[in-house]
Protein backbone atom coordinates (compact mmCIF):
# COMPACT_ATOMS: atom_id res chain seq x y z
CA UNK A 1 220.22 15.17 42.78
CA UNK A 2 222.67 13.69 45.60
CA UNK A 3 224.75 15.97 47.13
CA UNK A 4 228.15 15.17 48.46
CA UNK A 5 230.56 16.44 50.73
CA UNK A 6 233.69 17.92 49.72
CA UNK A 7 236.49 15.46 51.14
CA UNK A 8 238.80 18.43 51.71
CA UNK A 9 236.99 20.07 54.20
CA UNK A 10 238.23 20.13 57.93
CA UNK A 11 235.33 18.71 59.83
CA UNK A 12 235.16 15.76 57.06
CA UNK A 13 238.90 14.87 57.04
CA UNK A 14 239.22 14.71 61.11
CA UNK A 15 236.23 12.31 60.81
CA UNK A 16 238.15 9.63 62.73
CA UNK A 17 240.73 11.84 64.04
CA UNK A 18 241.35 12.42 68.08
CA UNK A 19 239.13 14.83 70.18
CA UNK A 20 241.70 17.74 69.03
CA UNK A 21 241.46 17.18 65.95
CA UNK A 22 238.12 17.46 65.49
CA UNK A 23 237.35 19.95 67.90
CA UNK A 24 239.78 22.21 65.93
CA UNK A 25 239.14 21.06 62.68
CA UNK A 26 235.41 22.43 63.10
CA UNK A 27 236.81 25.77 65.11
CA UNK A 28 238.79 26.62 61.73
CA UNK A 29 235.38 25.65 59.35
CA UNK A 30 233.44 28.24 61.06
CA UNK A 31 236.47 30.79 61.52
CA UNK A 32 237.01 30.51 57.40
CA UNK A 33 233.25 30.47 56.99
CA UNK A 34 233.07 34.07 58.43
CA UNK A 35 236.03 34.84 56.14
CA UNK A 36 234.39 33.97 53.33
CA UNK A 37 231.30 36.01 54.28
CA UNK A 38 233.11 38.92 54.36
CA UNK A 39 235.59 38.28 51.69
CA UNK A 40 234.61 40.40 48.24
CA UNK A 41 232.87 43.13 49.80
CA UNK A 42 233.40 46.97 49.47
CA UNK A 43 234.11 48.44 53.28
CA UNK A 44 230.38 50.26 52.53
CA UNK A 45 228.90 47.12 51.98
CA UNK A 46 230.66 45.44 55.00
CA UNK A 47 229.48 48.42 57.52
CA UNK A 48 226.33 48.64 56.23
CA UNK A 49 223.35 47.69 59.07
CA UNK A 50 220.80 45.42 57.32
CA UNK A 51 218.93 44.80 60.75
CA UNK A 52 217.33 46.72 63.83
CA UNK A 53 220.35 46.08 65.87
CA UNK A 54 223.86 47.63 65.77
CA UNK A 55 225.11 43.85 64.23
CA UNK A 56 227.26 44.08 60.40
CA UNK A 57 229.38 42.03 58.84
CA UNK A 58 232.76 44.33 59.83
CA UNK A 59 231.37 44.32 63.25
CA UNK A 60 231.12 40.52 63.59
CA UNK A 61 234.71 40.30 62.39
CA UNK A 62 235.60 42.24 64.53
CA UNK A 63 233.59 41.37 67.50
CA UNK A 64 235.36 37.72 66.96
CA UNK A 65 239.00 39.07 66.76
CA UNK A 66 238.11 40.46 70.33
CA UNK A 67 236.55 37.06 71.49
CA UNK A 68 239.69 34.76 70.20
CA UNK A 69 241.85 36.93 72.01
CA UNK A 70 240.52 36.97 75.68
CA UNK A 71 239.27 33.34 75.09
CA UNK A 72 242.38 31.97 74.22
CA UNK A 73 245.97 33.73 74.78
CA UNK A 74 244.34 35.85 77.63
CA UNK A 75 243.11 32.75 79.40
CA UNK A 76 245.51 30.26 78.79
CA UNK A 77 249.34 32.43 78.10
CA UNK A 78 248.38 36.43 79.42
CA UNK A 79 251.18 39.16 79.24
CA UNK A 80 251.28 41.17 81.67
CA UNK A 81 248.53 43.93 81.24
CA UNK A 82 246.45 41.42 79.60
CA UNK A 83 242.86 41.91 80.92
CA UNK A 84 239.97 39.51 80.24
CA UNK A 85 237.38 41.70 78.75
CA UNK A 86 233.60 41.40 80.78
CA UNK A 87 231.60 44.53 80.59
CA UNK A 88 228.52 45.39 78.51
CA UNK A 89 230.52 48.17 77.50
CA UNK A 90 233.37 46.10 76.26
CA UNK A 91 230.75 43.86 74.79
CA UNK A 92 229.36 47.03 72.76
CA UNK A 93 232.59 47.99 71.62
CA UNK A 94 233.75 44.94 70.08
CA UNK A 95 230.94 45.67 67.65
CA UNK A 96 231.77 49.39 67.10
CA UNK A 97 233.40 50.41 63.63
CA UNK A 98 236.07 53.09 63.71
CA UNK A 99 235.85 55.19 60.65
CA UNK A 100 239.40 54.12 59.82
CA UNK A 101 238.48 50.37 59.75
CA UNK A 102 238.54 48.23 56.47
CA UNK A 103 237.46 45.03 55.54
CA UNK A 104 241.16 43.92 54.48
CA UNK A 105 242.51 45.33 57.54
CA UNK A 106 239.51 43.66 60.01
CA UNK A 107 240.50 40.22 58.27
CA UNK A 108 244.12 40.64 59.29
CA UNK A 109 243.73 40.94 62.46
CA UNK A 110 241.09 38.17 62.84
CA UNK A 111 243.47 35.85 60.87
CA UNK A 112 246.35 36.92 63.16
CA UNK A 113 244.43 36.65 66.36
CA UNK A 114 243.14 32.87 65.23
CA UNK A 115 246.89 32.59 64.66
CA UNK A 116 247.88 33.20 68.45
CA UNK A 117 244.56 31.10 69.37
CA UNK A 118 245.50 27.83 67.29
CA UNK A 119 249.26 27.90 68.52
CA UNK A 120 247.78 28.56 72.50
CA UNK A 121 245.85 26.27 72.47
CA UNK A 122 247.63 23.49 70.69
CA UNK A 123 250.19 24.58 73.89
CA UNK A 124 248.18 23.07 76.95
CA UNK A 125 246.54 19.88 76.97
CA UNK A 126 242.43 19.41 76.63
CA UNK A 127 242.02 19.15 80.45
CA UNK A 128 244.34 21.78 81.46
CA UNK A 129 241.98 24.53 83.46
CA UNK A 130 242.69 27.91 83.99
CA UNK A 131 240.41 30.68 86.67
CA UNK A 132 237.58 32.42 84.74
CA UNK A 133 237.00 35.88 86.35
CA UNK A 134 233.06 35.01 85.76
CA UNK A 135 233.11 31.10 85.48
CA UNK A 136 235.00 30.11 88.01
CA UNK A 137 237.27 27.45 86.13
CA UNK A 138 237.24 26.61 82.43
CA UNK A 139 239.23 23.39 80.85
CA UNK A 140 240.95 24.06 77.46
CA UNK A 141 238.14 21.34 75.99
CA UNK A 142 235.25 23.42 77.41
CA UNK A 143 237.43 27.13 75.84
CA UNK A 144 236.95 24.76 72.06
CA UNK A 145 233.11 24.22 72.13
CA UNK A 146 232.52 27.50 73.36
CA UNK A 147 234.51 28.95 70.70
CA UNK A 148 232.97 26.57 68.21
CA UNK A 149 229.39 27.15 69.48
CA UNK A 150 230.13 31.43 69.42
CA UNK A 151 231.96 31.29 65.84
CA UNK A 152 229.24 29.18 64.23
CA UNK A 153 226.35 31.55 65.65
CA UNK A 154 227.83 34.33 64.42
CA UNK A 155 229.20 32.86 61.32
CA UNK A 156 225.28 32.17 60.78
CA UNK A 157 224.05 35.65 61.32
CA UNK A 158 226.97 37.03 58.61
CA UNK A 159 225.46 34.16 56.22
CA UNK A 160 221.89 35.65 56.76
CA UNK A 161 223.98 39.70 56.40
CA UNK A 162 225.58 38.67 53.32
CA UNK A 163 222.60 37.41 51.86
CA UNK A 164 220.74 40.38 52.38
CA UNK A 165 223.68 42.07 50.90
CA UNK A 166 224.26 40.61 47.88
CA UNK A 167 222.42 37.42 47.79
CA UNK A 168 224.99 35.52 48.19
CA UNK A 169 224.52 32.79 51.00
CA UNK A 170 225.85 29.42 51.89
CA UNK A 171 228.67 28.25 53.77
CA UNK A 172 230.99 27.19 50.89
């Protein structure tokens, strides 16, 4: 049986689109892929650690919320206070459930915070750069892959999470 793509998705319809366009058409597949991973589940369900390590499905959410803001309006537009998160200990925390946490209220705040990222970035131009406190310089092209590259990853391991859930697995 042939399978076919579905026409609507993001990656498929910037096909022949510019180097934006595609670079941020695959950003948002993976974004709404983790979405959908955790959409549906009870907040037990969603905290619940399915393997040796600390890693859940709330926890990549949230973990990603973290990394869209200091990747893209920390970079590229701070506010004053604004600190680019580095430490092992920041790292850890990203990860860490408060007790008050939900699954609606974790996919709020991702949704707002890939919100601010799309309207940063679509701010500066591919080539701007900006000073990295551990990089040294980054350009706005090189912030997209590495967001694309860290979302997909992780959108992955909530794939494999949900799976072991509820058995329910795929992208789409």
């Amino acid at each position: 049986m042939e399978q076919t793509i579905d026409p609507t998705l993001g990656p498929v319809l910037a096909r022949t689109g510019d180097e934006r366009a595609v670079l941020t058409s695959f950003l948002d597949f993976h974004r709404a892929v983790l979405l959908r991973k955790l959409r549906g589940l009870a907040d037990a369900d969603a905290r619940r650690r399915l393997v040796p390590s600390a890693t859940t499905l709330a926890g990549l959410v949230k973990h990603l919320t973290l990394v869209e803001r200091n990747w893209f309006p920390t970079l590229l537009a701070p506010e004053p206070g604004d600190v680019y998160l580095t430490s092992e200990e920041d790292a850890v925390a990203s990860f860490t459930l408060g007790d008050q946490e939900t699954v609606a209220g974790l996919i709020a705040a991702y949704e707002r915070a890939c919100a601010r990222s799309r309207e940063v970035a679509a701010s500066v131009d591919l080539d701007h750069v900006v000073p990295h406190p551990q990089l040294g310089e980054v350009s706005v092209r090189w912030i997209l892959v590495h967001m694309i590259e860290e979302t997909a990853r992780h959108a992955g391991h909530a794939d494999i999470l949900r799976e072991l859930t509820d058995g329910e697995c795929g992208a789409l």
